[in-house]
Structure formats: C-alpha cells, structure tokens
N, C-alpha and C. Protein backbone atom coordinates (compact mmCIF):
# COMPACT_ATOMS: atom_id res chain seq x y z
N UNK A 1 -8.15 15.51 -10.20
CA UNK A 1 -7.38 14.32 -9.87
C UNK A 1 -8.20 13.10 -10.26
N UNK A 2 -7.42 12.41 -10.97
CA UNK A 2 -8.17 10.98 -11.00
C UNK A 2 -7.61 9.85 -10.93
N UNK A 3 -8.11 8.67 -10.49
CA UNK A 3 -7.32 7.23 -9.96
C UNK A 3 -7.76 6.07 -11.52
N UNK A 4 -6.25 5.72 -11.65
CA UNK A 4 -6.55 4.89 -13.03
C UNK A 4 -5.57 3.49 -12.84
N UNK A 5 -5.20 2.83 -13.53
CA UNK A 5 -5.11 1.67 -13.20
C UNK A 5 -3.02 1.98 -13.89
N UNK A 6 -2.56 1.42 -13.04
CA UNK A 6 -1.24 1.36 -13.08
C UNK A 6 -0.43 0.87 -14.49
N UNK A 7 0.55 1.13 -15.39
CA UNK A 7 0.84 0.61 -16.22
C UNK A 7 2.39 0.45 -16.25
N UNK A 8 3.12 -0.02 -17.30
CA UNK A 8 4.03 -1.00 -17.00
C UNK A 8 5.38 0.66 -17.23
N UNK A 9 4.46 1.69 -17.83
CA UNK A 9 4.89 2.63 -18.35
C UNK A 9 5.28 4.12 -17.08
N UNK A 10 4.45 3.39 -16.28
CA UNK A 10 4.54 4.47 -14.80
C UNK A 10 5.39 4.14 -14.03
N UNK A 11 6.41 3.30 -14.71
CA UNK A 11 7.46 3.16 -13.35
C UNK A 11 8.56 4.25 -13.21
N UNK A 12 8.99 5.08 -14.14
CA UNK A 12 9.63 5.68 -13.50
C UNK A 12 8.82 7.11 -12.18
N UNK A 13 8.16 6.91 -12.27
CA UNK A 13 7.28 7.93 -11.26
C UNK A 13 7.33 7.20 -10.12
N UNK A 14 6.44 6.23 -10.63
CA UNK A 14 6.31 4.94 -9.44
C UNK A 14 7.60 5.31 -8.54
N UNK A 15 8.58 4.66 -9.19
CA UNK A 15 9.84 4.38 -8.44
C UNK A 15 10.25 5.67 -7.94
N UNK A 16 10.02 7.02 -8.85
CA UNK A 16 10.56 7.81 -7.71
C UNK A 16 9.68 8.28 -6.25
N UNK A 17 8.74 8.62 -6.34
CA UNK A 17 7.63 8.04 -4.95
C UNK A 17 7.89 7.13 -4.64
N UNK A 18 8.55 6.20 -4.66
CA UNK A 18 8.94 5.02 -3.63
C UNK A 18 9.84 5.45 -2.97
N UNK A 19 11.09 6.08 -4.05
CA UNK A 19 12.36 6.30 -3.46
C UNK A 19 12.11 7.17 -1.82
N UNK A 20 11.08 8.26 -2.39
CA UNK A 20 10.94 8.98 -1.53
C UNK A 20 10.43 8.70 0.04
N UNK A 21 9.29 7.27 -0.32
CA UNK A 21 8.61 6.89 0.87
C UNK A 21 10.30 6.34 1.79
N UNK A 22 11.03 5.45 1.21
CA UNK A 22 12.30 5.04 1.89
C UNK A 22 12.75 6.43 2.20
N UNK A 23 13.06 7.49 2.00
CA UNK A 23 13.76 8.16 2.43
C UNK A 23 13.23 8.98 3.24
N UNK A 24 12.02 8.92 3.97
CA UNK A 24 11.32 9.06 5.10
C UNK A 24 11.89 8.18 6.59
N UNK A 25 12.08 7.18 6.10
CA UNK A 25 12.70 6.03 6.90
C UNK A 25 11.50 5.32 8.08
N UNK A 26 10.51 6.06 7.56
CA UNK A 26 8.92 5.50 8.68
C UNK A 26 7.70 4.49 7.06
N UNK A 27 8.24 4.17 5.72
CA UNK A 27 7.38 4.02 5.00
C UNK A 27 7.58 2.00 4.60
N UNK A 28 8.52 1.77 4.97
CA UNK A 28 8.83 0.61 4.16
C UNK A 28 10.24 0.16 5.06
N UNK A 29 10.48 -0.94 4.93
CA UNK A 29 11.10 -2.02 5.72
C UNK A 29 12.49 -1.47 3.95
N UNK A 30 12.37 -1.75 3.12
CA UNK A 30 12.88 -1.84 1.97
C UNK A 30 14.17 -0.22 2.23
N UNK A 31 15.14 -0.23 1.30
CA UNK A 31 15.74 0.22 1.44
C UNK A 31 16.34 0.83 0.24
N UNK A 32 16.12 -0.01 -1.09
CA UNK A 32 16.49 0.14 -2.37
C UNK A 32 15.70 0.11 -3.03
N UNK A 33 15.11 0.42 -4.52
CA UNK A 33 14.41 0.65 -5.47
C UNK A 33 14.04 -0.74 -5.90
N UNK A 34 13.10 -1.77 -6.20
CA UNK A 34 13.72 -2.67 -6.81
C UNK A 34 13.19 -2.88 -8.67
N UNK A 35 13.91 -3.54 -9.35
CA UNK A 35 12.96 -3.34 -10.83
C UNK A 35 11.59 -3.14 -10.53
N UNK A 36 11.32 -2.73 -12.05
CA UNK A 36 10.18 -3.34 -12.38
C UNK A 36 10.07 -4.48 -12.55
N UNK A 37 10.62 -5.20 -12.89
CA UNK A 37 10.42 -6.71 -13.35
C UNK A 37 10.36 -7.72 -11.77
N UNK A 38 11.18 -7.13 -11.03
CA UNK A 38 10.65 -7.55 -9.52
C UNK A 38 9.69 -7.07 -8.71
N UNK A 39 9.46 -5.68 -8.85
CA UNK A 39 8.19 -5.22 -8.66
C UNK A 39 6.97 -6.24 -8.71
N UNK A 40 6.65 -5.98 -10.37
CA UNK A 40 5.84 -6.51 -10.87
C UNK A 40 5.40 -8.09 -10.92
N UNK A 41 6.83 -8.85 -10.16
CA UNK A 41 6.72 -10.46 -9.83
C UNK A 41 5.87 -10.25 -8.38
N UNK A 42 5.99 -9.35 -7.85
CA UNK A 42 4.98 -9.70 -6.41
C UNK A 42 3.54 -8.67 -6.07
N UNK A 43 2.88 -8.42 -6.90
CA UNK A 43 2.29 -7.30 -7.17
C UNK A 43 1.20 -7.68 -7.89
N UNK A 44 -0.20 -8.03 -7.46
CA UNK A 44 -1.58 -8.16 -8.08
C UNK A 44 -1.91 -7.60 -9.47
N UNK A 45 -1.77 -8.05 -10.12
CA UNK A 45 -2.02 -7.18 -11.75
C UNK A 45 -2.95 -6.33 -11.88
N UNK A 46 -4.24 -6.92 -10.99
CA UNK A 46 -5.51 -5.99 -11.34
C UNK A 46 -5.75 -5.30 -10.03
N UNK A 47 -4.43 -5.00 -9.39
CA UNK A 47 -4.74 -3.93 -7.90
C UNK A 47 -3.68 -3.15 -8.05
N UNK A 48 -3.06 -2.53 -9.01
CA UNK A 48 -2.22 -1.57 -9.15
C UNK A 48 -3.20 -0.06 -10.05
N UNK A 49 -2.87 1.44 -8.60
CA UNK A 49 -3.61 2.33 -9.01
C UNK A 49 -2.74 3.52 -9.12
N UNK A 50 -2.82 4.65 -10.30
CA UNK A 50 -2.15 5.50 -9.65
C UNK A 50 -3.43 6.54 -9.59
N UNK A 51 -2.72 7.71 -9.14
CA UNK A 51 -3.33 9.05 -8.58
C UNK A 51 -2.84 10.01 -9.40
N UNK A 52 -3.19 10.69 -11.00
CA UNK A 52 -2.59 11.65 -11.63
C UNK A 52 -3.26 13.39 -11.78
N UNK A 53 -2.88 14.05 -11.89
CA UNK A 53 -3.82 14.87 -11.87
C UNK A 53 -2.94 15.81 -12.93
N UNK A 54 -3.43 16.11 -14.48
CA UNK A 54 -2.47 16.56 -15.28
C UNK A 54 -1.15 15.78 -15.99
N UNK A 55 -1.44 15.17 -15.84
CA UNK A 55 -0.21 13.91 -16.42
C UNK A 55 0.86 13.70 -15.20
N UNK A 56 0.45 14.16 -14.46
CA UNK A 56 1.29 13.68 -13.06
C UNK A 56 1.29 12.99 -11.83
N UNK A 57 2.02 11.75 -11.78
CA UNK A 57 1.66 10.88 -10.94
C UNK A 57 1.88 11.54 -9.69
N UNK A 58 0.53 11.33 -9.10
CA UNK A 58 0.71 12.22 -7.41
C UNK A 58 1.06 10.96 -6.29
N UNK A 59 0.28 9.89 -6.84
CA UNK A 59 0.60 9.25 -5.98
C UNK A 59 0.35 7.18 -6.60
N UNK A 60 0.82 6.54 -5.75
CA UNK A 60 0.24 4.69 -6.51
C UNK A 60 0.24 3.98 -5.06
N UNK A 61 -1.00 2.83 -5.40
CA UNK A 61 -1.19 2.03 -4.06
C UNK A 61 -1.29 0.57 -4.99
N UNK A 62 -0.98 -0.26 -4.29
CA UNK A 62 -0.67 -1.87 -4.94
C UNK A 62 -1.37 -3.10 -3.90
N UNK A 63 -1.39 -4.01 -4.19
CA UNK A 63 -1.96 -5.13 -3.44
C UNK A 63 -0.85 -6.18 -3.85
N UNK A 64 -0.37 -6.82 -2.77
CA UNK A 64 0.34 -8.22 -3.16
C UNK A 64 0.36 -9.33 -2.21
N UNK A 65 0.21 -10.21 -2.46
CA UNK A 65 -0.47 -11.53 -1.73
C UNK A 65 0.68 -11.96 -0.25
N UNK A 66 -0.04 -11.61 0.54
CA UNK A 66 0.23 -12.14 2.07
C UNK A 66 1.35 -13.44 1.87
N UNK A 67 0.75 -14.55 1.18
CA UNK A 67 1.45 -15.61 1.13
C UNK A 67 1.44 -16.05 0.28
N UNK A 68 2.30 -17.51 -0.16
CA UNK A 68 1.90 -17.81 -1.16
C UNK A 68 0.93 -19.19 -1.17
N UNK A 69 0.93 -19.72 0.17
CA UNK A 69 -0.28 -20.72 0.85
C UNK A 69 -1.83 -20.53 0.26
N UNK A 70 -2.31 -21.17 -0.45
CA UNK A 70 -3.74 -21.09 -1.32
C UNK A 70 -4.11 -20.86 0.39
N UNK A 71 -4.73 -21.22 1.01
CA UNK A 71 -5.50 -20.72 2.37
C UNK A 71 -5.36 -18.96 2.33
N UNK A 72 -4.16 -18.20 2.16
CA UNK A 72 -4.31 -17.54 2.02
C UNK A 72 -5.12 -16.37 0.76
N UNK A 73 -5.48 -17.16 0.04
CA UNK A 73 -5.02 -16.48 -1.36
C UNK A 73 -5.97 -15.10 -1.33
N UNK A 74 -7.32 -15.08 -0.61
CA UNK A 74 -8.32 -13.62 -0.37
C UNK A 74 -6.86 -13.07 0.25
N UNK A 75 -6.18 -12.92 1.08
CA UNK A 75 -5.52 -11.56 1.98
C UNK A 75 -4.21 -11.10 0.90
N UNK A 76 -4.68 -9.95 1.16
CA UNK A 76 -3.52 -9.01 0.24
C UNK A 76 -2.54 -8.12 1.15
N UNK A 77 -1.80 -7.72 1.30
CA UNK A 77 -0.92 -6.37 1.56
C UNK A 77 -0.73 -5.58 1.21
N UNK A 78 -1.14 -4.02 1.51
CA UNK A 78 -1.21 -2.80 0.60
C UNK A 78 -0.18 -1.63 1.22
N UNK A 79 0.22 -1.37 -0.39
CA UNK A 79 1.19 -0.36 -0.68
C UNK A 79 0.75 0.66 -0.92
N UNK A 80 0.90 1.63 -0.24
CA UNK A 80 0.23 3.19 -0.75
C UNK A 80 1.01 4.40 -0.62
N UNK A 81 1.64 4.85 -1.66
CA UNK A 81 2.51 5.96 -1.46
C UNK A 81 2.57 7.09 -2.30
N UNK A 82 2.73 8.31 -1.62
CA UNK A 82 2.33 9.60 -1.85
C UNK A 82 3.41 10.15 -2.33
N UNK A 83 3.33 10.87 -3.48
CA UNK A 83 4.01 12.21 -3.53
C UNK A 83 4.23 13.21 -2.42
N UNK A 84 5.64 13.52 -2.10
CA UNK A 84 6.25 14.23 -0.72
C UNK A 84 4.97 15.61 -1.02
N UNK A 85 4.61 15.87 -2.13
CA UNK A 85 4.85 17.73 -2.32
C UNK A 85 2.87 17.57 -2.36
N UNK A 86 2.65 16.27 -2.59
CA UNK A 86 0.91 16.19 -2.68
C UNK A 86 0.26 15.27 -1.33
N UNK A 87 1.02 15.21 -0.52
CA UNK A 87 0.50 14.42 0.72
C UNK A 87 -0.62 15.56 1.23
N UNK A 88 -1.35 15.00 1.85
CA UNK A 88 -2.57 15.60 2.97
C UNK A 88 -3.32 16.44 2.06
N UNK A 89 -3.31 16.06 0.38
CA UNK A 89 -4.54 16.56 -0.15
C UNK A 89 -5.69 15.80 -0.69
N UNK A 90 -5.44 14.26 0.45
CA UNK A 90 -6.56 13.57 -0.08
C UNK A 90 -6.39 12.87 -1.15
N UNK A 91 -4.83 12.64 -1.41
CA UNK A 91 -4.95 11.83 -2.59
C UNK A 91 -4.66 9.97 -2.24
N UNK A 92 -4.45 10.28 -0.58
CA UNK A 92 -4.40 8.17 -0.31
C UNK A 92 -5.33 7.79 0.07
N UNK A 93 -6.66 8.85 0.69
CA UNK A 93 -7.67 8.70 0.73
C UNK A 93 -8.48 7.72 -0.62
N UNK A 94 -8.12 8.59 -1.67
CA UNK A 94 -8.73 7.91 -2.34
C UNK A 94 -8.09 7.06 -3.69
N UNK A 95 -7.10 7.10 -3.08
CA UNK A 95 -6.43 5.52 -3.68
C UNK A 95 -6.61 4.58 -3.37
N UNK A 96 -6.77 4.98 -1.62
CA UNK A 96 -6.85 3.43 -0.77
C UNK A 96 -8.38 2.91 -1.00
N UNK A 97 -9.54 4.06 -1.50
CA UNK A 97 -10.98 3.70 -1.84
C UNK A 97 -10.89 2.81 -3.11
N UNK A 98 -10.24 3.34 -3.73
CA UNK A 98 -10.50 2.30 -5.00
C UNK A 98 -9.72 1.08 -4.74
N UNK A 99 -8.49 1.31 -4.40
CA UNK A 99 -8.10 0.17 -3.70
C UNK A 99 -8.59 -1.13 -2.71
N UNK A 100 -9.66 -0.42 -2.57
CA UNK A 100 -10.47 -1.30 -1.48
C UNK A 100 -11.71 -2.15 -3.04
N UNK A 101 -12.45 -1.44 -3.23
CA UNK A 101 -13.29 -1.64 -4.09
C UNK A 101 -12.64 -2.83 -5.32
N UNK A 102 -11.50 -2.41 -5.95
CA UNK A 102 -10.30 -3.37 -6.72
C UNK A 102 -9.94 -4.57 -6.00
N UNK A 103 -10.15 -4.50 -4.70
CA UNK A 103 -8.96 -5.82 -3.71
C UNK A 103 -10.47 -6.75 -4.12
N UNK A 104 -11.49 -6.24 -3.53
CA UNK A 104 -12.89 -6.96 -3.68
C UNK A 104 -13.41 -7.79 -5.50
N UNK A 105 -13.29 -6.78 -5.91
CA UNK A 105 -13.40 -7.25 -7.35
C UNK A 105 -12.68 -8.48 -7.50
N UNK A 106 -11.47 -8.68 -7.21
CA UNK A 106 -10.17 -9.31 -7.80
C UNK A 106 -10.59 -10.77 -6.33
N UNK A 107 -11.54 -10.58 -5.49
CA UNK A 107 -11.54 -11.65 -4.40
C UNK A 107 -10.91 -11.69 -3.17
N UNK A 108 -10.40 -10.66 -3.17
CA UNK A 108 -9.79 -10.62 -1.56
C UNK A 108 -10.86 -10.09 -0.27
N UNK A 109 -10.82 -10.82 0.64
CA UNK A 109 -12.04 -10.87 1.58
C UNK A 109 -11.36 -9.77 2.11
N UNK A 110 -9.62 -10.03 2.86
CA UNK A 110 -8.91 -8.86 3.57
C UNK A 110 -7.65 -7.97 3.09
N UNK A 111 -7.57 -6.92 3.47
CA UNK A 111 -6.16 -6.76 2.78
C UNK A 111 -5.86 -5.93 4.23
N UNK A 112 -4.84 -5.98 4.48
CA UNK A 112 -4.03 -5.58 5.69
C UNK A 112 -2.80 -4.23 5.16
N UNK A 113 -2.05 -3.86 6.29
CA UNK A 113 -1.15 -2.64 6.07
C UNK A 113 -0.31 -2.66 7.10
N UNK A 114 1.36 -3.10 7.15
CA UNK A 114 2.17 -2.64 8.77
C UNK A 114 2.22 -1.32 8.28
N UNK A 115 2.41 -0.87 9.14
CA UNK A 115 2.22 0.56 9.61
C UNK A 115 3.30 1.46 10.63
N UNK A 116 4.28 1.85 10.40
CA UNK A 116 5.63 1.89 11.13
C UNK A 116 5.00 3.30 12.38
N UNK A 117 4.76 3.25 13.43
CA UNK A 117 4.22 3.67 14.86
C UNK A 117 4.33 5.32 14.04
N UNK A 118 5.55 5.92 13.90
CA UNK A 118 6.08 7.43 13.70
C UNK A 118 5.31 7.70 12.59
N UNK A 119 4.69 6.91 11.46
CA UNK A 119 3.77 7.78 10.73
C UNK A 119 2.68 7.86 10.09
N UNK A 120 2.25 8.79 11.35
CA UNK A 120 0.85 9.43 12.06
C UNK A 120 -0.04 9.31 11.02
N UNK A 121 0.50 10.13 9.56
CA UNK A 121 -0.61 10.35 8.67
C UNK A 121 -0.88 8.66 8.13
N UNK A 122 -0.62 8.00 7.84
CA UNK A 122 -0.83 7.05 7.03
C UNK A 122 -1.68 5.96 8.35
N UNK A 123 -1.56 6.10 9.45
CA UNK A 123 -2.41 5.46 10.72
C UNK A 123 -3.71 6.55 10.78
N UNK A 124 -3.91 7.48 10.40
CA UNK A 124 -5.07 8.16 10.26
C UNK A 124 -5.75 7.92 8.96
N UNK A 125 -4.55 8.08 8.14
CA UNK A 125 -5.53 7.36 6.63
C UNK A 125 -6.01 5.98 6.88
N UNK A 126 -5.65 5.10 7.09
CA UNK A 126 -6.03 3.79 6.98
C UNK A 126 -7.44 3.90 8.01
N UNK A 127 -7.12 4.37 8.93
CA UNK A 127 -8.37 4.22 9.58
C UNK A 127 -9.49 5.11 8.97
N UNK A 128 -9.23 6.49 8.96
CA UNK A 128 -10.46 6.95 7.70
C UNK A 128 -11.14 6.04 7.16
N UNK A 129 -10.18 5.48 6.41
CA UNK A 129 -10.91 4.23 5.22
C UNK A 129 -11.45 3.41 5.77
N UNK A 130 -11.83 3.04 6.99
CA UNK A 130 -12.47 1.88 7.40
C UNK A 130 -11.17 0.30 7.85
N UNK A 131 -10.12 0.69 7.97
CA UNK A 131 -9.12 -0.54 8.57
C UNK A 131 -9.27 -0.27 9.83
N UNK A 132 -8.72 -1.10 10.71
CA UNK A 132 -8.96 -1.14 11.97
C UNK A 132 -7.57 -1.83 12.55
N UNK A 133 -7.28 -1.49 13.70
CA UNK A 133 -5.88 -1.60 14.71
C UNK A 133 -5.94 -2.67 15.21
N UNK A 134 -5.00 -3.87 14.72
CA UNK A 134 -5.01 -5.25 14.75
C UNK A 134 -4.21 -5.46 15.88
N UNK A 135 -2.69 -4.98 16.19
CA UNK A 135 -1.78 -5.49 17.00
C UNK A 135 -0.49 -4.80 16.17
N UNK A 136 0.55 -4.79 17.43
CA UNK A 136 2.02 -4.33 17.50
C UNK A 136 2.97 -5.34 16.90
N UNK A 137 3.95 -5.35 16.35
CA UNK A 137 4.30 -6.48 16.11
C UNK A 137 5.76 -5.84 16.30
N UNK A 138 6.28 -6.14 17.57
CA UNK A 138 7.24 -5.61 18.17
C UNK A 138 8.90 -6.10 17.49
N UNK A 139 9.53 -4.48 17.08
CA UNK A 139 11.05 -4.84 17.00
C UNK A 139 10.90 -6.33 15.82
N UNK A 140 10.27 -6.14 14.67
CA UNK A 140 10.03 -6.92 13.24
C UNK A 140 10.86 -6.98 12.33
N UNK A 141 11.80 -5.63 12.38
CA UNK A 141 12.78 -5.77 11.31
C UNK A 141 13.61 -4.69 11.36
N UNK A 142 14.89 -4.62 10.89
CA UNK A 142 16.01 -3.61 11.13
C UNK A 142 15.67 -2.44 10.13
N UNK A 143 15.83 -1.38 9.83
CA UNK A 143 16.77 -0.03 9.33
C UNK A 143 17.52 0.37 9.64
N UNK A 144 18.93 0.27 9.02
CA UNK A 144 20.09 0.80 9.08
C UNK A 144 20.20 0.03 10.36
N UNK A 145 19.90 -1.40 10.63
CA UNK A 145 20.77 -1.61 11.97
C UNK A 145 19.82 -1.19 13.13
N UNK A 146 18.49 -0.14 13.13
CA UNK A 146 17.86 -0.07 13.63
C UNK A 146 16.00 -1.01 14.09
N UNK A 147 16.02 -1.62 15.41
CA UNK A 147 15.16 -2.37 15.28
C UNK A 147 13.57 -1.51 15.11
N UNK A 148 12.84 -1.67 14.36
CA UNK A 148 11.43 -1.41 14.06
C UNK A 148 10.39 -2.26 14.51
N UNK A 149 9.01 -1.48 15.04
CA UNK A 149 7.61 -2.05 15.34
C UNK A 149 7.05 -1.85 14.17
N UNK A 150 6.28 -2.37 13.83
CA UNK A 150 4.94 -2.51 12.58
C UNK A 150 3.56 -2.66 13.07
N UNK A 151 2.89 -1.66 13.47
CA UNK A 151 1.60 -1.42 13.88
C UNK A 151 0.53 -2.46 12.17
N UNK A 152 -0.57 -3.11 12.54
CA UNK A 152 -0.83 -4.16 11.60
C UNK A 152 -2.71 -3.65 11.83
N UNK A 153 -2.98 -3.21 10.06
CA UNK A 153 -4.13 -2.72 10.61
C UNK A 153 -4.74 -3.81 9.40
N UNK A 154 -6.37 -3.82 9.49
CA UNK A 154 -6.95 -4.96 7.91
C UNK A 154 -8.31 -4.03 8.12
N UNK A 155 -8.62 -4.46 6.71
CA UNK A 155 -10.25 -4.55 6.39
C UNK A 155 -10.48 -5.49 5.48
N UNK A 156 -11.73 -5.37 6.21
CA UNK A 156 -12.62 -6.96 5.79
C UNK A 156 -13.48 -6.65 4.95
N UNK A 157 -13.57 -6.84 3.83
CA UNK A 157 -14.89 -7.15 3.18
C UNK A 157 -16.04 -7.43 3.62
N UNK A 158 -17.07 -6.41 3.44
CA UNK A 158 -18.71 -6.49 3.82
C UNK A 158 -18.86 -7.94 2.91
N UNK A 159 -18.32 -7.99 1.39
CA UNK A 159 -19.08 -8.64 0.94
C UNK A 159 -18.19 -9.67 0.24
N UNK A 160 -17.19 -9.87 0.21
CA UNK A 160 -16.57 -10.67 -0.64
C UNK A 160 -15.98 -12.05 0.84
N UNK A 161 -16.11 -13.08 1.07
CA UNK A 161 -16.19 -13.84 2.15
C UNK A 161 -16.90 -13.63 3.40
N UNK A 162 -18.01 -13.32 3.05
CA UNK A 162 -18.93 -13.58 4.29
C UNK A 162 -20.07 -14.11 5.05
N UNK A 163 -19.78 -15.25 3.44
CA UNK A 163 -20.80 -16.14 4.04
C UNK A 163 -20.23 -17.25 4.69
C-alpha cells in the first residue's frame, strides 16, 4: 500500500468512496456526490492523498480551510474516507499520517475533524493519530430530517505555529 498525492484523474474512485461514506449515514453531513469542479473549489491543492495498493484506490483524505477569514488561514478540516471492503486495515491510519505531515508543510498549525458520536472507528483513528476530544457540538445539522451531534477533535502542530 502506498499514499500518493491525489489527482484530478482519481475522481471517479474518489467519488465512489464518498458515495459510500454517505451511505453509512454516520460519515458526512452531505448527502449527494458533488463535482469535481466543486470538490476541488474547496479543497487544499497540496493536501489531497490517496491510499492505492495495486492500482486501487483504497482509500483519500483532504484538507479544506475552516474559513475563509485570513485569521483563520493555518486551520484546516479533514476528510478521510475509506473503502467499505479495506477499512480496519490501517489504511486511515496512515493517510491521516501523511495528512498530518502535508497540513504542516502547506502551514497549517491545526486541522480539526466533526466526528458523528456512532462512528467508533474513525473516533479511535483520529485519536491514534494524536487529535484530541475538543467538545460536542450538539444537534448541528439534519439527515434526512434527522437532528445530528458532531463530536470536534484537532491537532496542533509541534512545529508549525508555536512560537
């Protein structure tokens, strides 16, 4: 398995691992696919990774800017989503590593993750990696009409804003 840098050419994979994280109904607030071309309008250029192993995308994690307020401009928001059939073999583990290492390169002091309460694995991954359990952010947004919590985890950069 190896982690390489996302191209404009991986979207149909992309998109179907997305489809899939929505159809979990614990991965994403989102509900529909959206382009690439909208994708790619909110989406860090140099923080897009995938996970292939054999010419097959197992898995992709993304960074896209918190806000659009310059105060903000270090904090990112990360996307990390797995192939249904390659989950729990360690492959967001180490997406979210390079992902971390990439957010830094590119200047982001933090990058954060909501985190929908029901799934477990992706609140164990993040913390693996070194994020940490920020706060609840109660009943945030609907599915299907249904109200949702967003558990809100970050990591901070050892080294990129700390002086």
């Amino acid at each position: 398995m190896q982690v390489r840098e996302m191209n404009a050419s991986d979207w149909e994979g992309v998109s179907q691992i997305y489809a899939q994280g929505i159809a979990t109904g614990f991965a994403t607030f989102e509900q529909t696919i959206p382009s690439y071309e909208s994708w790619n309008q909110v989406h860090v250029e140099q923080c897009r990774l995938i996970a292939e192993e054999n010419g097959e995308i197992l898995g992709w994690a993304a960074l896209s800017p918190v806000s659009s307020r310059c105060v903000y401009g270090g904090v990112g928001e990360v996307s990390v989503y797995i192939r249904a059939e390659s989950r729990g073999k360690g492959v967001g583990k180490l997406l979210l590593k390079q992902l971390i290492s990439e957010s830094e390169k590119a200047g982001f002091w933090t990058i954060q993750s909501g985190v929908f309460p029901e799934n477990e694995a992706s609140i164990h991954l993040h913390k693996k990696v070194g994020f940490r359990f920020i706060g609840k952010r109660e009943r945030v947004g609907k599915i299907k009409g249904i109200w949702k919590d967003n558990l809100l985890f970050e990591k901070r950069s050892e080294t990129i804003g700390v002086d």
